[in-house]
Protein backbone atom coordinates (compact mmCIF):
# COMPACT_ATOMS: atom_id res chain seq x y z
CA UNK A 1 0.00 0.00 0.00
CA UNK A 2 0.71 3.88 -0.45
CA UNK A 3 0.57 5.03 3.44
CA UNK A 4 0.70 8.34 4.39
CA UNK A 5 0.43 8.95 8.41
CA UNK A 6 -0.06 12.32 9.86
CA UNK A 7 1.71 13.47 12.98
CA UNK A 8 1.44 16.20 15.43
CA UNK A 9 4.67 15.22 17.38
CA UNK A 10 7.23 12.83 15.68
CA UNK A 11 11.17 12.49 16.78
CA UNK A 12 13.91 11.92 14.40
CA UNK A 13 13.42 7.89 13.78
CA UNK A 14 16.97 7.81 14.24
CA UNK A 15 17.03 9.47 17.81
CA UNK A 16 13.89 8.07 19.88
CA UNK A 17 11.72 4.79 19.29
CA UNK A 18 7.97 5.72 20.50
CA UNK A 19 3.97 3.98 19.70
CA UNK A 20 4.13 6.06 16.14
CA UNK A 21 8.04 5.71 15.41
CA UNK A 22 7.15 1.99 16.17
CA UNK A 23 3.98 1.83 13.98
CA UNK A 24 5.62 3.86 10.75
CA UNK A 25 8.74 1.31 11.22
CA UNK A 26 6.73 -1.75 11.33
CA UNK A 27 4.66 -0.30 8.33
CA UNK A 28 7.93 0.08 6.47
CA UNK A 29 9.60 -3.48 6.92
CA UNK A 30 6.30 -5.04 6.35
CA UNK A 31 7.21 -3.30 2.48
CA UNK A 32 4.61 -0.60 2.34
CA UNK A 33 5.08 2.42 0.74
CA UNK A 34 5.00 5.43 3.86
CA UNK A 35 5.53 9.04 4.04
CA UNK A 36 5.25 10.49 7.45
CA UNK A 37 4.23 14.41 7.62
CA UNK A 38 5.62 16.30 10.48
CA UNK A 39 6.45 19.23 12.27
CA UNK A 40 10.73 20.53 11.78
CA UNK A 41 12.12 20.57 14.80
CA UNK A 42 15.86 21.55 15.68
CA UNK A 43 18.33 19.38 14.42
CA UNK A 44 15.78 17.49 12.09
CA UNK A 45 15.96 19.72 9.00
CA UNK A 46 13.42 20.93 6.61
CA UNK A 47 11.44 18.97 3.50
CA UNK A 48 11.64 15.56 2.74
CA UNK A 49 14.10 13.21 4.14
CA UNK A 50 15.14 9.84 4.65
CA UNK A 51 15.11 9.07 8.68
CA UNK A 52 16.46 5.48 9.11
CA UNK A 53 15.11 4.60 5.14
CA UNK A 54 11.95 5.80 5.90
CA UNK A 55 10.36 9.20 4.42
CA UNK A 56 9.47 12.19 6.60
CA UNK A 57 8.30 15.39 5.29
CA UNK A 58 9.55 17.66 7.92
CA UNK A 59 7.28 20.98 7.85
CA UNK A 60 8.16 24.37 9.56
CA UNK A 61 5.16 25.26 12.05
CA UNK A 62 4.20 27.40 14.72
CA UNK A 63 5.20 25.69 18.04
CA UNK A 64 2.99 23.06 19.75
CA UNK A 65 4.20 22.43 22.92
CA UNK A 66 5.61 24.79 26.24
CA UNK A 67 3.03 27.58 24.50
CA UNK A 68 -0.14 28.89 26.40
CA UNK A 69 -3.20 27.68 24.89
CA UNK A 70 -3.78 30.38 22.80
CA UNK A 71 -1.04 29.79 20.69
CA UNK A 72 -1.11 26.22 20.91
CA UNK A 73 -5.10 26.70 19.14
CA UNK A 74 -3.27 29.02 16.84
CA UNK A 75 -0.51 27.00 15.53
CA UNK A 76 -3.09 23.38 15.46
CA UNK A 77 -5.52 26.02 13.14
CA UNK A 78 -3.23 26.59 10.89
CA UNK A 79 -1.30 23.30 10.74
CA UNK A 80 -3.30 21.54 8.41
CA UNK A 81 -2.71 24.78 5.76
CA UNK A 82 1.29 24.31 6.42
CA UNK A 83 1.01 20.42 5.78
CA UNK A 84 -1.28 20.89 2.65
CA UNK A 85 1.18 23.28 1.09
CA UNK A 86 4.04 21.22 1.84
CA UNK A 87 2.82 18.30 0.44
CA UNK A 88 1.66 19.92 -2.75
CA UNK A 89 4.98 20.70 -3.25
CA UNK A 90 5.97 17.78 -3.55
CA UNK A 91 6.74 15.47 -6.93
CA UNK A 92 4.21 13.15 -5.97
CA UNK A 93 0.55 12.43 -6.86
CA UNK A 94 -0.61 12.34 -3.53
CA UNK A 95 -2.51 9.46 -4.15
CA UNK A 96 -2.94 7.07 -0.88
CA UNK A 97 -4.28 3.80 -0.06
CA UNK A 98 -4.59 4.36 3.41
CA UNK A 99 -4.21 7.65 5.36
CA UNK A 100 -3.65 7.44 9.10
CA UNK A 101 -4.07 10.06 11.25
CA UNK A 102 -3.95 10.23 15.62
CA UNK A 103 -5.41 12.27 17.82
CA UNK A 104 -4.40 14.87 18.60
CA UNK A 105 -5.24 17.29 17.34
CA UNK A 106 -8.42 16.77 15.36
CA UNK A 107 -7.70 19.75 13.34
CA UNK A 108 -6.28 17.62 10.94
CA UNK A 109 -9.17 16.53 9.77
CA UNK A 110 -9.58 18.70 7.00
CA UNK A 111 -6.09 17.69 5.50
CA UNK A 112 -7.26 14.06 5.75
CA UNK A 113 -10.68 14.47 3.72
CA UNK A 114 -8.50 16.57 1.22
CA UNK A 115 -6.25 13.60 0.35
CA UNK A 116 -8.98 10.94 1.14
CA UNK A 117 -10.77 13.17 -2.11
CA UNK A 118 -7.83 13.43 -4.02
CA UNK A 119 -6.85 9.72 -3.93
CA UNK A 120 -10.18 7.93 -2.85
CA UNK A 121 -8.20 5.98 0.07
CA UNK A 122 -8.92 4.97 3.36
CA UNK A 123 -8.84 7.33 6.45
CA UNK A 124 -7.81 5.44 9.72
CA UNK A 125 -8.85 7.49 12.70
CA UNK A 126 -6.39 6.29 15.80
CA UNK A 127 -8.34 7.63 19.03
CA UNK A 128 -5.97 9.00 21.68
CA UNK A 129 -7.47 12.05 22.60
CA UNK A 130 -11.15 13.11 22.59
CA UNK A 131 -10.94 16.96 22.08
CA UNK A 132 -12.60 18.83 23.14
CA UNK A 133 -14.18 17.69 25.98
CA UNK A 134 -10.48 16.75 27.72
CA UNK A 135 -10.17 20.67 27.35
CA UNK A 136 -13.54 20.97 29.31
CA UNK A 137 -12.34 18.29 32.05
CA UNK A 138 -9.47 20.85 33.20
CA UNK A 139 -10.88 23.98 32.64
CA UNK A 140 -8.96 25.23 29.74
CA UNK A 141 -12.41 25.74 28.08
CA UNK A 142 -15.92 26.57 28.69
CA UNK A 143 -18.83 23.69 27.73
CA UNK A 144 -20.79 25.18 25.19
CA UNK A 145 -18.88 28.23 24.55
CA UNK A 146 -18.06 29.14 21.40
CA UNK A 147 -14.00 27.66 20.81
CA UNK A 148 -16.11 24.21 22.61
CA UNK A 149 -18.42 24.56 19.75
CA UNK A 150 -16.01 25.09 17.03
CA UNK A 151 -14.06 22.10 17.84
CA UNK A 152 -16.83 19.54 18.84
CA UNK A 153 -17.84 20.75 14.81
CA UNK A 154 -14.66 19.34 13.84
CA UNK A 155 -14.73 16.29 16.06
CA UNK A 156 -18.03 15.50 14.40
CA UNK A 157 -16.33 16.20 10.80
CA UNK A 158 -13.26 14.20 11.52
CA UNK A 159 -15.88 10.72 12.86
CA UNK A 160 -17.93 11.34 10.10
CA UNK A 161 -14.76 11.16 7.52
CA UNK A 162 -13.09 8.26 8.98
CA UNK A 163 -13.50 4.91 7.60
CA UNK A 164 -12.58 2.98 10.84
CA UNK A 165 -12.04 4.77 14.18
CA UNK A 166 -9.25 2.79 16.74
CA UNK A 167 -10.26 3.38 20.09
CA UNK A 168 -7.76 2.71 23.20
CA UNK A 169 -10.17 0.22 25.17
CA UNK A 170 -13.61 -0.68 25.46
CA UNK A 171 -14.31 2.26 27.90
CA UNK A 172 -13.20 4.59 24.77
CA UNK A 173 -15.52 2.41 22.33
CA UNK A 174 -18.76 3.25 25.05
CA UNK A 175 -18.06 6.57 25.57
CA UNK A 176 -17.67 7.68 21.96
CA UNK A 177 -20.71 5.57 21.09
CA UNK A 178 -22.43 7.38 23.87
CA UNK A 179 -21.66 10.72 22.99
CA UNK A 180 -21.85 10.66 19.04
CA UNK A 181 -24.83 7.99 18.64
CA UNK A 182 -24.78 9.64 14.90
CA UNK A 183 -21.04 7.44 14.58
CA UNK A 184 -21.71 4.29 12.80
CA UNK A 185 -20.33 1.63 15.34
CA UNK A 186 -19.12 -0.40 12.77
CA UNK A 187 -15.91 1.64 12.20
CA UNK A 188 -14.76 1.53 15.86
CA UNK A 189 -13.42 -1.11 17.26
CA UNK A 190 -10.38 -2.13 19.83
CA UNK A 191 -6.88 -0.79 19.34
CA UNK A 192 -5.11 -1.06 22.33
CA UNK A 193 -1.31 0.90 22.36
CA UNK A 194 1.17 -0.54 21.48
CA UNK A 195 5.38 -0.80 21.86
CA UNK A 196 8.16 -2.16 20.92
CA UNK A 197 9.76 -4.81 24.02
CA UNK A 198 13.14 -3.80 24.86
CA UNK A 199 15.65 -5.93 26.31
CA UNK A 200 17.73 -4.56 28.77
CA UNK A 201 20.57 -6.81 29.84
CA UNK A 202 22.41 -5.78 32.75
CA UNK A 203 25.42 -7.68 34.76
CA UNK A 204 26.09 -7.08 38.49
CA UNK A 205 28.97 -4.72 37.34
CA UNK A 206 26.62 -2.20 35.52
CA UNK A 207 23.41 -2.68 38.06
CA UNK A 208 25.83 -1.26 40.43
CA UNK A 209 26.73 1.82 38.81
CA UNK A 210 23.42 2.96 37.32
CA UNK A 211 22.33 2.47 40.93
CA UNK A 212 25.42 4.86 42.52
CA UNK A 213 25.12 7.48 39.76
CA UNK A 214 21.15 7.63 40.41
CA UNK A 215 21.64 7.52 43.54
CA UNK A 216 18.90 4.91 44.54
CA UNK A 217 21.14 2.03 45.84
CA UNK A 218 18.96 0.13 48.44
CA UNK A 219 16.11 2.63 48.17
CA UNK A 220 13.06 1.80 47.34
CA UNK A 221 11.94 3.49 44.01
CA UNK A 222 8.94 5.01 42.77
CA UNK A 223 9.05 6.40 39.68
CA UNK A 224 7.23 8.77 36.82
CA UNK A 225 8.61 8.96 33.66
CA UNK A 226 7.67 11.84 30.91
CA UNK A 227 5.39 14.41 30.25
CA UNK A 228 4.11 17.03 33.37
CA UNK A 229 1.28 18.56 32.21
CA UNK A 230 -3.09 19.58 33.54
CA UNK A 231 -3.94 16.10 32.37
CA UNK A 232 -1.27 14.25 34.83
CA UNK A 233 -2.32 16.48 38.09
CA UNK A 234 1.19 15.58 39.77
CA UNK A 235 0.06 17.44 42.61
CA UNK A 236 -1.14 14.42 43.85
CA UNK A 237 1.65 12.74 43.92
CA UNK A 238 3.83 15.37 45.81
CA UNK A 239 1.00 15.02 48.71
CA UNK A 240 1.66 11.14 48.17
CA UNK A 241 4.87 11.52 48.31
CA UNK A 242 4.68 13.81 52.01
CA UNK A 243 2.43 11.38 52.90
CA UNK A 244 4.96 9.16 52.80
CA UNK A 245 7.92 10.86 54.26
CA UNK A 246 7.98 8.69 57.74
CA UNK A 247 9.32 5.16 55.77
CA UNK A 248 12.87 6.49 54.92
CA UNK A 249 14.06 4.31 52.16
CA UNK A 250 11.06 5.46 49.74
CA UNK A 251 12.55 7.68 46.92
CA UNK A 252 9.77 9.41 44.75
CA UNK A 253 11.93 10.25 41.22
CA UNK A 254 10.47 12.01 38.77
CA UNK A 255 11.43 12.22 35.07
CA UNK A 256 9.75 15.13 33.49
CA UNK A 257 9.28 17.85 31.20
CA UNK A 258 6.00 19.97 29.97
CA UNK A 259 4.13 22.73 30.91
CA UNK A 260 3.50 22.00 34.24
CA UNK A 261 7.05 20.89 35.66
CA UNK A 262 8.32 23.72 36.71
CA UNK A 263 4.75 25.10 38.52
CA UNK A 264 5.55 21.30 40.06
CA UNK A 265 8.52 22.18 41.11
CA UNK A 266 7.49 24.78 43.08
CA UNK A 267 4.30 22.71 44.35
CA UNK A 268 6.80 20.22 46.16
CA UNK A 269 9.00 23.41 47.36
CA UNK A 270 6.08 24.72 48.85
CA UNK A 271 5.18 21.56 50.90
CA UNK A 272 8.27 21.07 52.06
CA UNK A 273 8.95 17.26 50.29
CA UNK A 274 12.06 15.69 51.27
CA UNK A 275 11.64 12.27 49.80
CA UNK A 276 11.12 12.96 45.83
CA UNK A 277 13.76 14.50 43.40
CA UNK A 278 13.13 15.91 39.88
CA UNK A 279 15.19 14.42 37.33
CA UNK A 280 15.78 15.52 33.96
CA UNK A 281 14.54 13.76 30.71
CA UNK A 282 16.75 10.09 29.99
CA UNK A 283 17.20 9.04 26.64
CA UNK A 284 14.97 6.08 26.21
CA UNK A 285 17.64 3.07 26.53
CA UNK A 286 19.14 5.05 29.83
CA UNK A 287 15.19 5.72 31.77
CA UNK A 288 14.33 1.95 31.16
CA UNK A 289 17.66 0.97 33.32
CA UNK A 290 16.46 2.95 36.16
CA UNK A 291 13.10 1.51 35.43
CA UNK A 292 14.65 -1.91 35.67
CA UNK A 293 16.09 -1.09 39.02
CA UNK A 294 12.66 0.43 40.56
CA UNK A 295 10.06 -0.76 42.24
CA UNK A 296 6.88 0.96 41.12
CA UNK A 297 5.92 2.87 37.78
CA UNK A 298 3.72 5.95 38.41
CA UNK A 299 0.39 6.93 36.58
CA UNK A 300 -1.08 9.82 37.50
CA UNK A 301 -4.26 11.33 35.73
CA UNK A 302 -6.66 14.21 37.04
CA UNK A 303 -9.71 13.48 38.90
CA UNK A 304 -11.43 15.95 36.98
CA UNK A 305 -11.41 14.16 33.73
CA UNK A 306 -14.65 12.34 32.29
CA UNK A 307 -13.40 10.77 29.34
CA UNK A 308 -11.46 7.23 29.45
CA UNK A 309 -7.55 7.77 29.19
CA UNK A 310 -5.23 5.10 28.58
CA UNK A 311 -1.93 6.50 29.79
CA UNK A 312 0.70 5.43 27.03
CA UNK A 313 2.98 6.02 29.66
CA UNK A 314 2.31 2.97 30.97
CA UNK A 315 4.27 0.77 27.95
CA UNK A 316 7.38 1.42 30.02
CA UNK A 317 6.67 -0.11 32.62
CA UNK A 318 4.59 -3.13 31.28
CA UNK A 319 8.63 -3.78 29.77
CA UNK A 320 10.42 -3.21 32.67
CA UNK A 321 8.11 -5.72 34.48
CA UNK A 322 7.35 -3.28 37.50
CA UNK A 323 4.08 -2.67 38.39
CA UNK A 324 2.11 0.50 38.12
CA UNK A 325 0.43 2.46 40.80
CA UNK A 326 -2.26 4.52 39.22
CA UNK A 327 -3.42 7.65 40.60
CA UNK A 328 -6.56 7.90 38.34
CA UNK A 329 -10.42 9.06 37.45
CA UNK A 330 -13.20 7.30 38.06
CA UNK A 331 -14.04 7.48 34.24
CA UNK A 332 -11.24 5.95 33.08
CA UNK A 333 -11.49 1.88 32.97
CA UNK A 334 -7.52 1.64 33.32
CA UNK A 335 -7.72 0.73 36.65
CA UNK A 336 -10.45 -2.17 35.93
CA UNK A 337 -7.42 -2.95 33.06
CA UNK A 338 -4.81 -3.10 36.05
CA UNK A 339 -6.76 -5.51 38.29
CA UNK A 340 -7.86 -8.29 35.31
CA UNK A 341 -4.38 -8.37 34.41
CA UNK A 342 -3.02 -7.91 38.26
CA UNK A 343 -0.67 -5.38 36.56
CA UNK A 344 -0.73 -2.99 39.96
CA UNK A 345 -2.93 -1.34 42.18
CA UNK A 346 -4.76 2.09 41.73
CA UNK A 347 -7.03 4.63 43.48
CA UNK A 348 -9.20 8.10 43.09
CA UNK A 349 -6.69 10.51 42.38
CA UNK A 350 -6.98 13.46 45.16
CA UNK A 351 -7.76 10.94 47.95
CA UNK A 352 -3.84 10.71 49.14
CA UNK A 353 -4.94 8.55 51.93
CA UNK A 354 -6.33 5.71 49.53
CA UNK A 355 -3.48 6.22 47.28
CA UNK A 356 -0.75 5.63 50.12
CA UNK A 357 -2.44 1.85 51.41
CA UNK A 358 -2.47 0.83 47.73
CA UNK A 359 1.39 2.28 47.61
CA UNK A 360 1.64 0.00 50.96
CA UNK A 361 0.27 -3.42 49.40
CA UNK A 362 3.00 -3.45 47.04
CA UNK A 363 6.18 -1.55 49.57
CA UNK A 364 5.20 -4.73 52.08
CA UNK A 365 4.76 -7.81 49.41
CA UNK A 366 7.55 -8.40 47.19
CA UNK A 367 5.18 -11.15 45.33
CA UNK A 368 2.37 -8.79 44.46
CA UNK A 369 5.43 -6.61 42.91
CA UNK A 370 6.34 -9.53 40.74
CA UNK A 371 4.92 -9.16 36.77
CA UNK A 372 4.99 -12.39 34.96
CA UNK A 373 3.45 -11.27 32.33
CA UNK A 374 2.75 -8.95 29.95
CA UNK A 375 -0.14 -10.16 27.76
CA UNK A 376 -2.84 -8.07 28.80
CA UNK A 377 -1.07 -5.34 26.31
CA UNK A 378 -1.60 -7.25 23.36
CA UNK A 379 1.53 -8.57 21.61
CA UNK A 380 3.17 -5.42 19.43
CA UNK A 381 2.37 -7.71 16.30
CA UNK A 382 -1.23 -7.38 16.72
CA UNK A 383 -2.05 -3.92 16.41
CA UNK A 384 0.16 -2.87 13.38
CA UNK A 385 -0.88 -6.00 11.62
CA UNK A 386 -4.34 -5.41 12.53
CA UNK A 387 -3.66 -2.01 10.78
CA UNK A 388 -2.43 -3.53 7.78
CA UNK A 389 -5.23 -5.44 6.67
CA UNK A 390 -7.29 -2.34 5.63
């Protein structure tokens, strides 16, 4: 097939292996014709390259990320005009089989009906973010105003275009049947995320000093991994983490960026925390040996939300084989996910009290921290394949 997929946020191939950078790979050796479309960053060039053999049309945009959300609604407005014009200028006819395109954003959607016109091919839909009623959830904008009604236009355009809709579990299927009963519920159907499993083989030699350069020899970690943002509310985990403060070989780490990490900073200032540190950002290879040698993996989500997330955050720690402790809605069936597959333990995010005898099932029984197994996260082979055969 001809395969174009496009991205909001995609990382030199060559420099960081993600769900998409997986997906567009396993596209590629499976001997499909793909073009990824994508924002330039720094370091990455302009136009169309080769990244690891596989085509990326880098495009020059507005930024998307560490802006307010005024300019972050400006630059996603105008992002399917910069990807249009860049492809047009390109020696191609622009004629796909199958055209691919995650949330977010759902602006997009325009750029996808244009091609899907043009070449008379298949638009895929992946579901990872229901805008705009996440936006709603955490106050960023008003239900029923007018930006809410401009987008939930487009979020009924870009259902209404797609040929088959991926949702992240059967929570996301229910709540986007519930909520768009105009949807035809034959294109949706189960696509669960997805990764790549990394080996990481470490002798006693190495254990030992990625344990003295972290500094969490014979402490007992809990770790977050990635971005800080509204969505994550990692508020509660600093009072978790206070909460905590009278076992003294508990070591909250946190390895962040986004919006919020700095205003996080200052959140665990304020209260005084002395048993968490803020780490920067590891390259992938280096944050899944400190995974390795932790405990706990941390999901954190805000109790505000009503739509079901899937934290993709969580991959990481399915392959490091630690289990997760899930700070989380009551909307979001992740934690139903977590007990079927005894994965780890979870609890209403804001109730720190909850959250810290969950934390204390798994600090006092090394068994219940054991993961055998990761099937629950369906093999990486399924997904992608299941992909292929449209």
């Amino acid at each position: 097939m001809k395969v174009v997929f496009l991205a909001l946020a995609f990382p030199h191939m060559s420099t960081s292996s993600y769900l998409y950078t997986a997906l567009v790979t396993k596209f590629h050796n499976a001997g499909h014709d793909i073009t990824v479309v994508a924002p330039a960053y720094e370091g990455t060039g302009k136009g169309l390259q080769l990244e690891t053999n596989i085509k990326v049309l880098r495009v020059q945009t507005l930024p998307q990320f560490g802006v307010n959300f005024i300019r972050k609604g400006l630059a996603n407005l105008i992002l399917p005009l910069q990807y249009k014009r860049a492809l047009k200028s390109l020696d191609d006819d622009l004629k796909f089989d199958l055209i691919l395109i995650p949330t977010p954003p759902i602006s997009l959607y325009s750029l996808a009906d244009w091609l899907k016109k043009k070449s008379n091919g298949k638009v895929y839909l992946i579901l990872r973010d229901i805008f705009p009623q996440n936006a709603v959830d955490l106050g960023i904008m008003k239900k029923n105003g007018f930006l809410y009604r401009f987008f939930r236009k487009q979020e009924h355009s870009l259902y209404k275009i797609s040929d088959y809709i991926g949702c992240m579990s059967k929570g996301n299927i229910e709540y986007v049947k519930r909520h768009n009963p105009e949807v035809n519920e034959d294109k949706l159907h189960l696509l669960p995320n997805w990764a790549d499993m990394a080996t990481i083989g470490m002798d006693a030699q190495e254990i030992k000093q990625v344990e003295e350069k972290a500094g969490i020899k014979n402490r007992f970690v809990i770790v977050f991994g990635g971005n800080v943002g509204r969505p994550q509310k990692m508020e509660n985990i600093i009072d978790l983490a206070v909460a905590c403060e009278d076992i003294e070989d508990i070591l909250f780490l946190i390895h962040g960026y986004g919006a919020e990490y700095e205003n996080l900073k200052k959140y665990a200032k304020e209260r005084n925390v002395s048993n968490l540190e803020f780490r920067a950002a590891l390259p992938h290879k280096e944050f899944i040996k400190i995974l390795h040698l932790s405990k706990v993996g941390l999901i954190s989500l805000s109790e505000h939300f009503t739509i079901p997330n899937i934290p993709s955050k969580a991959l990481s720690y399915y392959n490091a084989k630690i289990p997760i402790l899930a700070s989380i809605d009551l909307n979001t069936d992740f934690g139903k996910i977590l007990e079927e597959h005894n994965m780890g333990v979870w609890a209403e995010a804001g109730n720190t009290n909850a959250l810290k005898n969950k934390l204390m099932l798994l600090y006092n029984d090394a068994k219940l921290r054991r993961v055998e197994s990761l099937f629950f996260i369906y093999p990486f082979s399924f997904s992608p394949i299941f992909l292929l055969s449209f």
